[in-house]
Protein backbone atom coordinates (compact mmCIF):
# COMPACT_ATOMS: atom_id res chain seq x y z
CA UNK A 1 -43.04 -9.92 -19.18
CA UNK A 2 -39.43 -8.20 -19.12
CA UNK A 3 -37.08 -7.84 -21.89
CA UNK A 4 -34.84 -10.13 -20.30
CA UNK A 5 -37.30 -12.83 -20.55
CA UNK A 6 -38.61 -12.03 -23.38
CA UNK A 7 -34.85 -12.35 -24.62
CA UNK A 8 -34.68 -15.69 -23.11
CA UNK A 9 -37.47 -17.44 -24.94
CA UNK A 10 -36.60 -16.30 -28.05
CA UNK A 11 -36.66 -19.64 -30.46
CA UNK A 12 -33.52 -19.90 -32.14
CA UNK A 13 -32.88 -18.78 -35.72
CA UNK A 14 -31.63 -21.48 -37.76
CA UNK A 15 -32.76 -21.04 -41.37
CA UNK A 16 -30.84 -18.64 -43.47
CA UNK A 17 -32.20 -17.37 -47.03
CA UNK A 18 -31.60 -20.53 -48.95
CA UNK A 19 -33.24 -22.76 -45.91
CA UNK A 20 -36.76 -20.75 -45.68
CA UNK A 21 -36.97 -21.93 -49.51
CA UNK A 22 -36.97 -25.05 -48.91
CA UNK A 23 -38.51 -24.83 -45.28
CA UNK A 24 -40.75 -27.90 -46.27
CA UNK A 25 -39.02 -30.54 -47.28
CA UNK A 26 -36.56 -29.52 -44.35
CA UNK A 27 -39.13 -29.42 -41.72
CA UNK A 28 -40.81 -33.60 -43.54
CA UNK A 29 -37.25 -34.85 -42.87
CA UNK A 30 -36.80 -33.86 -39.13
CA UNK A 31 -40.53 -34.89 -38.54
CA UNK A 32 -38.77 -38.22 -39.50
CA UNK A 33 -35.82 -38.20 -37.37
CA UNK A 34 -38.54 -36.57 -34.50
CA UNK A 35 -40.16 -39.96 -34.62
CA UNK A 36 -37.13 -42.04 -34.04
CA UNK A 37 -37.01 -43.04 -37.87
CA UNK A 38 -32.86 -42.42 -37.56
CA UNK A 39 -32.22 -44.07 -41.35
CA UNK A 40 -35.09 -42.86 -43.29
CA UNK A 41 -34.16 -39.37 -41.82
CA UNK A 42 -30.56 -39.62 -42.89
CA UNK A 43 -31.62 -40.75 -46.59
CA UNK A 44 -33.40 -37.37 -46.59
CA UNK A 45 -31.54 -35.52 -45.31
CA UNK A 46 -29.08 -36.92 -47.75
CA UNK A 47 -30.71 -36.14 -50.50
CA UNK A 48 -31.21 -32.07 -49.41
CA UNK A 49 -27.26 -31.98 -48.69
CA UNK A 50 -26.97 -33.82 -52.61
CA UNK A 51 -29.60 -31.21 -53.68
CA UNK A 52 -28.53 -28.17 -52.15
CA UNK A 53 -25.31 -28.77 -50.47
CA UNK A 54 -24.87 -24.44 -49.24
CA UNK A 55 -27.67 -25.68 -47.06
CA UNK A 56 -26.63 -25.25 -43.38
CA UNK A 57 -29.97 -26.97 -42.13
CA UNK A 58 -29.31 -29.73 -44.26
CA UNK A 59 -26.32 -30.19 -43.11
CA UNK A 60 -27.18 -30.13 -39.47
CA UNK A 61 -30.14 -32.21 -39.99
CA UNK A 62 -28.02 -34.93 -42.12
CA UNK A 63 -25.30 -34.74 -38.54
CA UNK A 64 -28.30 -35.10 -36.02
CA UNK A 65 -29.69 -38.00 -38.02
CA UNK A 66 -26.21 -39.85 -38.31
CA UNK A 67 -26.11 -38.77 -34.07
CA UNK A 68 -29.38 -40.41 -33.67
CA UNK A 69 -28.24 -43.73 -35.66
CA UNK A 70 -24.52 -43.91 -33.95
CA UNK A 71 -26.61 -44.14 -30.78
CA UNK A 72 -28.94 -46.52 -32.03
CA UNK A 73 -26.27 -49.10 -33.53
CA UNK A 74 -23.49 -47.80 -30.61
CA UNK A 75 -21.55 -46.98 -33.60
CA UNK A 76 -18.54 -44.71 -32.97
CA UNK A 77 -17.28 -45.01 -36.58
CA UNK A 78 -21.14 -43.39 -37.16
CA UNK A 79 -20.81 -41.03 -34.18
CA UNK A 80 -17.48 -40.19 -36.18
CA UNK A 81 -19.57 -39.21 -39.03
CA UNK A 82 -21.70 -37.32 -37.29
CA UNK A 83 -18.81 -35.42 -35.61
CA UNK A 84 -17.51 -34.52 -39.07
CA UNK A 85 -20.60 -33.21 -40.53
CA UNK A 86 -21.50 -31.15 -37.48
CA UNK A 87 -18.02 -28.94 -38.37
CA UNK A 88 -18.56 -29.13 -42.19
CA UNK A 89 -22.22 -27.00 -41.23
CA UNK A 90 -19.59 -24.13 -39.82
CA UNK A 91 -17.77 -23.73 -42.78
CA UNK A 92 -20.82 -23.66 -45.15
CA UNK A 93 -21.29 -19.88 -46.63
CA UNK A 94 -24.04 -17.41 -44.41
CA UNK A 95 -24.77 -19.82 -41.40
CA UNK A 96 -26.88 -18.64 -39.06
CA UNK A 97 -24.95 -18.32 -35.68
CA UNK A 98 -27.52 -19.91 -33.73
CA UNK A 99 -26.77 -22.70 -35.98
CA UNK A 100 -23.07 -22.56 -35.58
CA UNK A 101 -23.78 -22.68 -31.68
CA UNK A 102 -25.68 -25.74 -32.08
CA UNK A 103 -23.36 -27.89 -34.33
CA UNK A 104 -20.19 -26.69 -32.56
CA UNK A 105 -21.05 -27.38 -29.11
CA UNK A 106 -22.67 -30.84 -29.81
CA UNK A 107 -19.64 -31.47 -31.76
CA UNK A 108 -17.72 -30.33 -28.83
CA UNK A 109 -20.10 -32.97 -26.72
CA UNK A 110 -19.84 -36.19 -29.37
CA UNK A 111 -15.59 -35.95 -29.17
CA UNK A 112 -15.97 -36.08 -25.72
CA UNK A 113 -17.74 -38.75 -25.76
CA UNK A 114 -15.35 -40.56 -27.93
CA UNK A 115 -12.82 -39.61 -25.53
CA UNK A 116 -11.63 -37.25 -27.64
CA UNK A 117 -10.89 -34.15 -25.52
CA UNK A 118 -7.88 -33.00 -27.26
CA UNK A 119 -10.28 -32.67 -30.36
CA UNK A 120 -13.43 -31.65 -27.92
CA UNK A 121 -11.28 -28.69 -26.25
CA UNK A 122 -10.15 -27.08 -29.87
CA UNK A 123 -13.48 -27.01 -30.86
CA UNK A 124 -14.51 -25.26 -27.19
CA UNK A 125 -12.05 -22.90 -28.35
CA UNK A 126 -13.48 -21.92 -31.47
CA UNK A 127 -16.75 -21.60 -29.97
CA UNK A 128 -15.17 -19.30 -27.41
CA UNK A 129 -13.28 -16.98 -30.37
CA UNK A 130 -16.31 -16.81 -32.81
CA UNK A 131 -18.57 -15.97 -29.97
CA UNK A 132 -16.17 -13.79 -27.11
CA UNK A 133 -18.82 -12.44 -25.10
CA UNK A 134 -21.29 -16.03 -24.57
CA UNK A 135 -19.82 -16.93 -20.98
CA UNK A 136 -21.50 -20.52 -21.30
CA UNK A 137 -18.81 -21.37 -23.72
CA UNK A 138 -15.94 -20.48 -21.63
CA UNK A 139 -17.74 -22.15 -18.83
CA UNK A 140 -17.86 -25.23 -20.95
CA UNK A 141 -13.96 -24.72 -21.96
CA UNK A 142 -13.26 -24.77 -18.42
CA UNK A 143 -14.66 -28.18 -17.87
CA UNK A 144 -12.73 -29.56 -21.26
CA UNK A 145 -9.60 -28.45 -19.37
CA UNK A 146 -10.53 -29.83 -16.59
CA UNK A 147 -11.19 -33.11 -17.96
CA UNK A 148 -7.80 -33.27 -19.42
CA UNK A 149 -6.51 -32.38 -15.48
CA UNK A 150 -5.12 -29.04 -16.99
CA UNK A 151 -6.54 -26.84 -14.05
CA UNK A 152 -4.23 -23.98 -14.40
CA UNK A 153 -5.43 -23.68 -17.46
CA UNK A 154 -9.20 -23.90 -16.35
CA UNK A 155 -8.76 -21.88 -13.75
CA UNK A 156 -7.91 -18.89 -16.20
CA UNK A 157 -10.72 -19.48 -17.91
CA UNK A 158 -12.96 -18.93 -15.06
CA UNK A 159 -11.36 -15.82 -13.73
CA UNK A 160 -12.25 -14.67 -17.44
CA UNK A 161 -16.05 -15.75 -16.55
CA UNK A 162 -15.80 -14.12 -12.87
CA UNK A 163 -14.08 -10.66 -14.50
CA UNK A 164 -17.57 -10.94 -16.74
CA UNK A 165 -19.73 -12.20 -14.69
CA UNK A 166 -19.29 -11.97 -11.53
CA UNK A 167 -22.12 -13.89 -10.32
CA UNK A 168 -22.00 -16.28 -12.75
CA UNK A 169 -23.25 -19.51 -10.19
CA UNK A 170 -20.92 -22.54 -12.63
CA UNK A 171 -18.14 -20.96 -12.95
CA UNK A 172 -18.07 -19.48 -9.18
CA UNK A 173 -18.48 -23.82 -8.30
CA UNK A 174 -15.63 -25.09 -10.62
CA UNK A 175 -13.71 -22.24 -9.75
CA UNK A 176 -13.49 -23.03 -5.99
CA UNK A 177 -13.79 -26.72 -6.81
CA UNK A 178 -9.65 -25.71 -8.78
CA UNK A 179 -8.88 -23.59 -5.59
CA UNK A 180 -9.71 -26.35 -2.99
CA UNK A 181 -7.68 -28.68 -5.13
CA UNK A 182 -4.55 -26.14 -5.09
CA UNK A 183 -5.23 -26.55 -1.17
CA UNK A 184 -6.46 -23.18 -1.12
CA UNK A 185 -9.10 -24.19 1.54
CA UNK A 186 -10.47 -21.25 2.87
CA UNK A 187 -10.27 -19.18 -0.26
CA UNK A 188 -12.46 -21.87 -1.87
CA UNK A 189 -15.08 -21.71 0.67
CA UNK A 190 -17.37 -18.74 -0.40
CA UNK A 191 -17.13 -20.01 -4.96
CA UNK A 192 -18.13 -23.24 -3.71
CA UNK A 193 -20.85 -21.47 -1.08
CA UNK A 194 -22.35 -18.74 -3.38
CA UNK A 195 -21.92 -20.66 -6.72
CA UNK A 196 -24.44 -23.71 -4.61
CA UNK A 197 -26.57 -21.23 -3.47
CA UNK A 198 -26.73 -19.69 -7.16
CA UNK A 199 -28.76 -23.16 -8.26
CA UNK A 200 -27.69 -22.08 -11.85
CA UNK A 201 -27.79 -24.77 -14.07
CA UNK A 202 -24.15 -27.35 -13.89
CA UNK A 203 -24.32 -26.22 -10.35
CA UNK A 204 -25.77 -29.24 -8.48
CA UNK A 205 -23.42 -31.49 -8.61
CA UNK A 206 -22.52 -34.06 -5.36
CA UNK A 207 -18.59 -33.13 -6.02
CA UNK A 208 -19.43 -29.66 -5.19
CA UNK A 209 -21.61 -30.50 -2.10
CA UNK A 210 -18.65 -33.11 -1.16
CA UNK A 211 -15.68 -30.12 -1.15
CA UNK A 212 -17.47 -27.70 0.20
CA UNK A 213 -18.67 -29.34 3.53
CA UNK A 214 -14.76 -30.78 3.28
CA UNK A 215 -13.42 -27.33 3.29
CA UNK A 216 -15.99 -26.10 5.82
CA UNK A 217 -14.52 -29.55 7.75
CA UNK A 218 -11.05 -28.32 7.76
CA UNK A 219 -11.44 -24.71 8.84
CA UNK A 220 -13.68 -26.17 11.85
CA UNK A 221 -16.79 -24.67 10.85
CA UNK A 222 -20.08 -27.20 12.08
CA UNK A 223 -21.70 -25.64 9.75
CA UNK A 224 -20.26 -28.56 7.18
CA UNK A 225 -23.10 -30.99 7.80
CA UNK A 226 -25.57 -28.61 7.31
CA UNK A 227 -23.93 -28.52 3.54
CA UNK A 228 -24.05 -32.63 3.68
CA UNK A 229 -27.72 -32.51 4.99
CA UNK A 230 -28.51 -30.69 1.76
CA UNK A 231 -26.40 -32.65 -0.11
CA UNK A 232 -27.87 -35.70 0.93
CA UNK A 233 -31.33 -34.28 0.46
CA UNK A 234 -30.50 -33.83 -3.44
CA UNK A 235 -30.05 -37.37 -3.64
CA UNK A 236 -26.53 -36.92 -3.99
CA UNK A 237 -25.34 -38.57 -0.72
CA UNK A 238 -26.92 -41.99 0.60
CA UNK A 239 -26.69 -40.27 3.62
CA UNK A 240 -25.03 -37.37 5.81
CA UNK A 241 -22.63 -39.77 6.65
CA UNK A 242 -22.39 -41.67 3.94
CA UNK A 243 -21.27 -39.74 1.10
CA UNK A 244 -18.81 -41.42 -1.32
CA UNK A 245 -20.00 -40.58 -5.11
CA UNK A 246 -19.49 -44.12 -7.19
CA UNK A 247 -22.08 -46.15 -5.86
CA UNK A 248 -24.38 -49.22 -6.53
CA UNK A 249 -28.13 -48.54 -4.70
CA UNK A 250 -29.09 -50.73 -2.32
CA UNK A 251 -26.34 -52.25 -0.79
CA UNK A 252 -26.48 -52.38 3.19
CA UNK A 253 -25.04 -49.36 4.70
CA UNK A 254 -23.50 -49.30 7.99
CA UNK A 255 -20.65 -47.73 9.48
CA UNK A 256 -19.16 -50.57 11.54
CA UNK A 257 -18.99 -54.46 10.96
CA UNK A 258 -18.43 -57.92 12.12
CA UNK A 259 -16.61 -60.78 10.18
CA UNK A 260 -19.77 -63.01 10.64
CA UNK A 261 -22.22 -59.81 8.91
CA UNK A 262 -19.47 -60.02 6.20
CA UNK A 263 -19.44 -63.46 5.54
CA UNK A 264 -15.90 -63.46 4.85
CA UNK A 265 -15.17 -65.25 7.94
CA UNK A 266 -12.37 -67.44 6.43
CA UNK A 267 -10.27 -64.22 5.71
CA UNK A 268 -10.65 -62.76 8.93
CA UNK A 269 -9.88 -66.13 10.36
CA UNK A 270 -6.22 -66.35 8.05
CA UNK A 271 -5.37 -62.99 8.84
CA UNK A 272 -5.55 -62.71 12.43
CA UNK A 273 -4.09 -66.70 12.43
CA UNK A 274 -0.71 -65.38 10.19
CA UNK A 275 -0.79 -61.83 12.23
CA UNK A 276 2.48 -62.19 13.13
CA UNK A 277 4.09 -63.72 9.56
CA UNK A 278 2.36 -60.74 8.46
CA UNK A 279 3.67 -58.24 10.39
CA UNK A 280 7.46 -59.36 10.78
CA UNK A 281 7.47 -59.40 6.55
CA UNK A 282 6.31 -55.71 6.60
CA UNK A 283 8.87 -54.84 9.40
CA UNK A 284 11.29 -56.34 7.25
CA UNK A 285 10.81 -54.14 4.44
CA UNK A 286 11.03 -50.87 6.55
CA UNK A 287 14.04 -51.72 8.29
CA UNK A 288 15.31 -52.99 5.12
CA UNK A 289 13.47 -51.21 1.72
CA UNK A 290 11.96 -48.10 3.50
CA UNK A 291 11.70 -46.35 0.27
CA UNK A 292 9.18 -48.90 -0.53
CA UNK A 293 6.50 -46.75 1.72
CA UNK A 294 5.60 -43.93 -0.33
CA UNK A 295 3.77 -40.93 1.89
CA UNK A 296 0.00 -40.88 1.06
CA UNK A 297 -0.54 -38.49 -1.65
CA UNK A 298 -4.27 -38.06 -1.08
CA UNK A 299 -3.87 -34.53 0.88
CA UNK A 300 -5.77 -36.11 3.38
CA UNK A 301 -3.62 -35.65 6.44
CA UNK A 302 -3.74 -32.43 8.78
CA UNK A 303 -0.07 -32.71 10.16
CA UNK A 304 1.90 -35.82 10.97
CA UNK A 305 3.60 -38.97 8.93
CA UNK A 306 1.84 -41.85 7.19
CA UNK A 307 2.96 -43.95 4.54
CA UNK A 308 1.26 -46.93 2.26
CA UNK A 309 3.08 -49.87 0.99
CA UNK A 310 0.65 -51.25 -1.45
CA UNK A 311 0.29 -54.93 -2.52
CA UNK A 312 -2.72 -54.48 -4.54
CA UNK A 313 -4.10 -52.11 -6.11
CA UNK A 314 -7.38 -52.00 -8.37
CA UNK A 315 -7.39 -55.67 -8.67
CA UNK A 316 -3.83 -56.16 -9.79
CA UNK A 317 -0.98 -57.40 -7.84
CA UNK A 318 2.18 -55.53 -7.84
CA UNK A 319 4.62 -58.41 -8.45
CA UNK A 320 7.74 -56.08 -7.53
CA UNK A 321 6.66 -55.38 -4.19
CA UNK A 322 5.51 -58.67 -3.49
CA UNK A 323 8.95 -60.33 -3.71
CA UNK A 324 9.68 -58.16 -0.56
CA UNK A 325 6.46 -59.91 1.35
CA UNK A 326 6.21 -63.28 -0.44
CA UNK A 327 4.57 -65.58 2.54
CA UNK A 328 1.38 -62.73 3.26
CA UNK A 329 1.06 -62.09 -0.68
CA UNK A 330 0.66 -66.14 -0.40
CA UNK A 331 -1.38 -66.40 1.78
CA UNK A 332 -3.40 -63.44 0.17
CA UNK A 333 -3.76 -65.35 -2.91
CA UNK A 334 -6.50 -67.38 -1.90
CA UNK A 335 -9.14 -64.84 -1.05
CA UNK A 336 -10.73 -63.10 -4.57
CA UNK A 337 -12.88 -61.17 -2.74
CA UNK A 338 -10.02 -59.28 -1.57
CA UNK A 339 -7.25 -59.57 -4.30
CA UNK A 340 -9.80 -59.45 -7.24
CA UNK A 341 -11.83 -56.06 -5.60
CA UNK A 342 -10.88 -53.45 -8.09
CA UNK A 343 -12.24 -50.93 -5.87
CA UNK A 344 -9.72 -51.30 -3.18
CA UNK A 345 -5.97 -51.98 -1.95
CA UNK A 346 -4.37 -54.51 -0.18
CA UNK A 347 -1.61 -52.62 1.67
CA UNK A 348 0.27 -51.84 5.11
CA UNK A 349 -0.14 -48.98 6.63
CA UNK A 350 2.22 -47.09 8.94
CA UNK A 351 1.70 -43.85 10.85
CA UNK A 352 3.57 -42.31 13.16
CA UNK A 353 3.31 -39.95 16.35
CA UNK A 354 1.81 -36.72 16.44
CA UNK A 355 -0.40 -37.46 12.97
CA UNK A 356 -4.01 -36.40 12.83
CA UNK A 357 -6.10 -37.66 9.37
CA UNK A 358 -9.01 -35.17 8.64
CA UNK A 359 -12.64 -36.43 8.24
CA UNK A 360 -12.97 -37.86 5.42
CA UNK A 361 -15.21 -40.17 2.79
CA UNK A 362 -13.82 -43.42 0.76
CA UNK A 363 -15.21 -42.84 -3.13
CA UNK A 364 -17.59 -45.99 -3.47
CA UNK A 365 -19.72 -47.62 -0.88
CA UNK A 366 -19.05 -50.85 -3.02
CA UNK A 367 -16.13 -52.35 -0.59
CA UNK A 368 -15.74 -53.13 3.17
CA UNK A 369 -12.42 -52.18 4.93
CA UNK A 370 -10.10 -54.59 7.04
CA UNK A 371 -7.88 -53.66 9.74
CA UNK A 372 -5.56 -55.61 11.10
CA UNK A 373 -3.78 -54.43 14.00
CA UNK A 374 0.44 -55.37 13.44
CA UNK A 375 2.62 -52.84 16.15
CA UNK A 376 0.37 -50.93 17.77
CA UNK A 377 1.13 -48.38 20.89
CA UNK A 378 -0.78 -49.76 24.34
CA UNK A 379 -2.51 -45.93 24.20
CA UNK A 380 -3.17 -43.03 21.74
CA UNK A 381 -4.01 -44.15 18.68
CA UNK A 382 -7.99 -44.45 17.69
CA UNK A 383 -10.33 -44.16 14.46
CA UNK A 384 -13.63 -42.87 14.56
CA UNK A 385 -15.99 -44.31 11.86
CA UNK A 386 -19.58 -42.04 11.60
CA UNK A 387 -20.34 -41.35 15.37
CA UNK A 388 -18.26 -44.66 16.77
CA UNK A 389 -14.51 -44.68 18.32
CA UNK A 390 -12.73 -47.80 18.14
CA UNK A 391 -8.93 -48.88 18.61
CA UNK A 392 -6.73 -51.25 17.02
CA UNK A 393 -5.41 -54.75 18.50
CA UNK A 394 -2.83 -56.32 17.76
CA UNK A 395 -3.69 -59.72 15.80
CA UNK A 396 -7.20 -58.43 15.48
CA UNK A 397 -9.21 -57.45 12.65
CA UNK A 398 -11.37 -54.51 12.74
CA UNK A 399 -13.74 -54.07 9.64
CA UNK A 400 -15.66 -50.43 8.79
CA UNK A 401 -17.00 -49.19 5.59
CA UNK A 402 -14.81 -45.78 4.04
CA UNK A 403 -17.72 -44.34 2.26
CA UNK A 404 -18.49 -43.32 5.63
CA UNK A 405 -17.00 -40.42 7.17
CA UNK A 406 -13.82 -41.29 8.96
CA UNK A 407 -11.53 -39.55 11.13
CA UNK A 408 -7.47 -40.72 12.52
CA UNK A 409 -5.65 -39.56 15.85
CA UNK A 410 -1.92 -41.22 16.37
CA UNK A 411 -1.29 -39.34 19.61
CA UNK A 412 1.28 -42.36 20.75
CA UNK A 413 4.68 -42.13 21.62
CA UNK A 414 5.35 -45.37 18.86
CA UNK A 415 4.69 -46.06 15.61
CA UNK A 416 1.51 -47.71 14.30
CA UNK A 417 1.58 -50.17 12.03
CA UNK A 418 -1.38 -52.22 10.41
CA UNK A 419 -2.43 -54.21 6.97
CA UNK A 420 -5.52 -53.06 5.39
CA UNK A 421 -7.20 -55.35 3.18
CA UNK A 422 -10.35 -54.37 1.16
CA UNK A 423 -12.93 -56.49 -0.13
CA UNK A 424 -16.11 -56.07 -2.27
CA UNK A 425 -19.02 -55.42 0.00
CA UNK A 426 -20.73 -59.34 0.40
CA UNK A 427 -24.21 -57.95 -1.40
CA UNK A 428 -22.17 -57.18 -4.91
CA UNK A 429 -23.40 -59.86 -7.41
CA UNK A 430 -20.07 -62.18 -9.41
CA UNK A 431 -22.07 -60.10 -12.42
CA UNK A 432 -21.41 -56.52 -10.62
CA UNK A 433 -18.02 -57.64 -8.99
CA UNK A 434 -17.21 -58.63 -12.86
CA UNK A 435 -17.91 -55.58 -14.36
CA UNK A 436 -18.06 -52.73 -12.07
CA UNK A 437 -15.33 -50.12 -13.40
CA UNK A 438 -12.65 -49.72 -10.81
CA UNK A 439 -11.47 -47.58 -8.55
């Protein structure tokens, strides 16, 4: 075999001179932890850090076993432990680096777990100084960064990988993952390309499959759903239409529905009933309280105008901007499955002339989407859900699911103006509609 592979197999070294004398009773207390015996382990380990507390391996062991039990008891004053002993190992005289590796970036790991990424990024960044030239550390900096949503910061970090190694597959991904979220669409296009192609390890990832056909999308380039067919094929996307990320298996999947297949028949029923109460409330507030419909900040628009004015968001009700529409927040009240879905909005929706909404995919396949048509132009204006065109009518509802692709034209000479209300999709248990995290 080649020296390069030879390199990579190498086992690492983790017992300094101290450690291969006492090699034994080292290697009898991770045969405990090895078999799941998480306290015994600890007491032994225990008693080599009491014995010979310059061990390193001692150390570590003592911080895996204390790992092991904080995960056993879901214990995060115990994972706190652990976290501390993993740095005391570092600062123990004549560690072996492989060691140092080890403890550091589990450390690193453990605080984020906890949530802690202020903690998890200064420990990155010693990993990074003590060892300059490992690129996998910087990679993992990058992603601390990220996590904290400091991408300028990340994005130096992988220019630093790139000027290294330039064919480095993870940090080629994030880094045109950073430049597609600067808008840099084009320029993002070949990191997100090569670094998928690369299949190095961190690389596939749905998010990365998701921007990249996006990108592709928005330059006009078919070759998008070729990226979606593989995505889908890795079991990231239920489908090559269907490709929002948070989902729950299962669930029915189609693009278009009817109230009846919904089973939320009642709503329907209210909404196109009070159409008009509806849509003279939200007319008041534009003429009125304009400045209550903010532009939609999603970057999801190619050119044009369209604002939100939310009611709802996440399951809570924003009481401020329901004084403005008191009878529809009413008459809102008495459907949960709307008001109480915590992966949607209750909101209206205008957009005007000359606006054209990209292709695009809701985040979780866990809600249904209602349309009801308020002011809208007699031609001009049409959605296209998967491989379907539909139009709006006034006092009618139309209902689609986001996670599939979706696309907008307002080609009118008016404005349009509708009241989207989202509800869980009917399959969701009360368990799952209870506890799924929202959105």
């Amino acid at each position: 075999p080649s020296a390069s592979l030879l390199a990579k197999k190498k086992k690492p070294k983790l017992l300094n001179k101290l450690d291969r004398t006492i090699k034994a009773e080292l290697d009898a207390a991770e045969r405990l932890r090895k078999k799941g015996k998480a306290e015994e382990a600890l007491r032994a380990f225990e008693a080599l850090v009491s014995q010979y507390p310059e061990s390193p391996r001692a150390r570590y062991g003592k911080a895996q076993a204390e790992d092991d039990l904080a995960e056993k008891m879901r214990s995060n004053e115990m994972l706190q432990k652990a976290i501390s002993t993993y740095d005391e190992v570092v600062h123990l005289p004549d560690v072996p680096s492989d060691l140092i590796k080890l403890s550091l970036k589990r450390e690193a790991d453990r605080q984020q777990f906890l949530g802690r990424m202020r903690g998890s990024l200064l420990t990155l960044q010693k990993l990074v100084h003590l060892f300059p030239s490992d690129t996998s550390f910087k990679n993992d900096l990058g992603v601390g960064y990220l996590l904290i949503g400091d991408n300028s910061k990340a994005k130096k970090v992988y220019e630093e990988v790139l000027s290294l190694a330039p064919n480095d597959g993870f940090a080629k991904v994030h880094y045109g993952f950073i430049l597609k979220a600067e808008n840099k669409i084009a320029e993002s296009i070949p990191y997100l390309k090569e670094g998928l192609e690369s299949g190095d390890p961190g690389t596939d990832d749905g998010r990365f499959y998701f921007h990249l056909g996006d990108a592709l999308q928005r330059m006009g380039d078919k070759d998008a759903y070729r990226w979606y067919e593989l995505g889908y094929q890795r079991g990231h996307f239920a489908s090559v239409w269907q490709r929002s990320l948070y989902n729950v298996k299962g669930l029915k999947a189609q693009p278009w529905w009817t109230a009846k297949e919904t089973g939320y028949t009642e709503l329907v029923k209210s909404l196109e009933k009070n159409w008009k109460l509806i849509r003279d409330e939200g007319l008041a507030v534009m003429d009125k309280r304009s400045s209550l419909f903010l532009p939609e900040d999603e970057n999801l628009r190619e050119k044009g105008d369209w604002s939100q004015f939310t009611l709802w968001q996440q399951g809570r009700k924003n009481e401020n901007a329901c004084k403005s529409v008191p009878k529809t927040c009413a008459l809102l009240e008495r459907f949960p499955e709307a008001t109480g879905c915590r992966r949607g909005q209750i909101k209206y929706s205008i957009m005007h002339p000359g606006t054209h909404v990209w292709p695009h995919t809701g985040p979780t396949n866990c809600r249904l989407r209602m349309h009801l048509g308020l002011v809208i132009p007699k031609e001009g204006c049409r959605i296209r859900c998967a491989q379907e065109n539909r139009t709006w009518e006034e006092g009618k509802v139309l209902i689609f699911d986001d996670s599939f692709e979706h696309e907008v034209w307002q080609d009118a000479a008016a404005s349009r103006l509708i009241f989207i209300v989202d509800v869980w999709h009917p399959e969701l248990t009360a368990q799952e509609r209870r506890t799924l995290p929202a959105i």
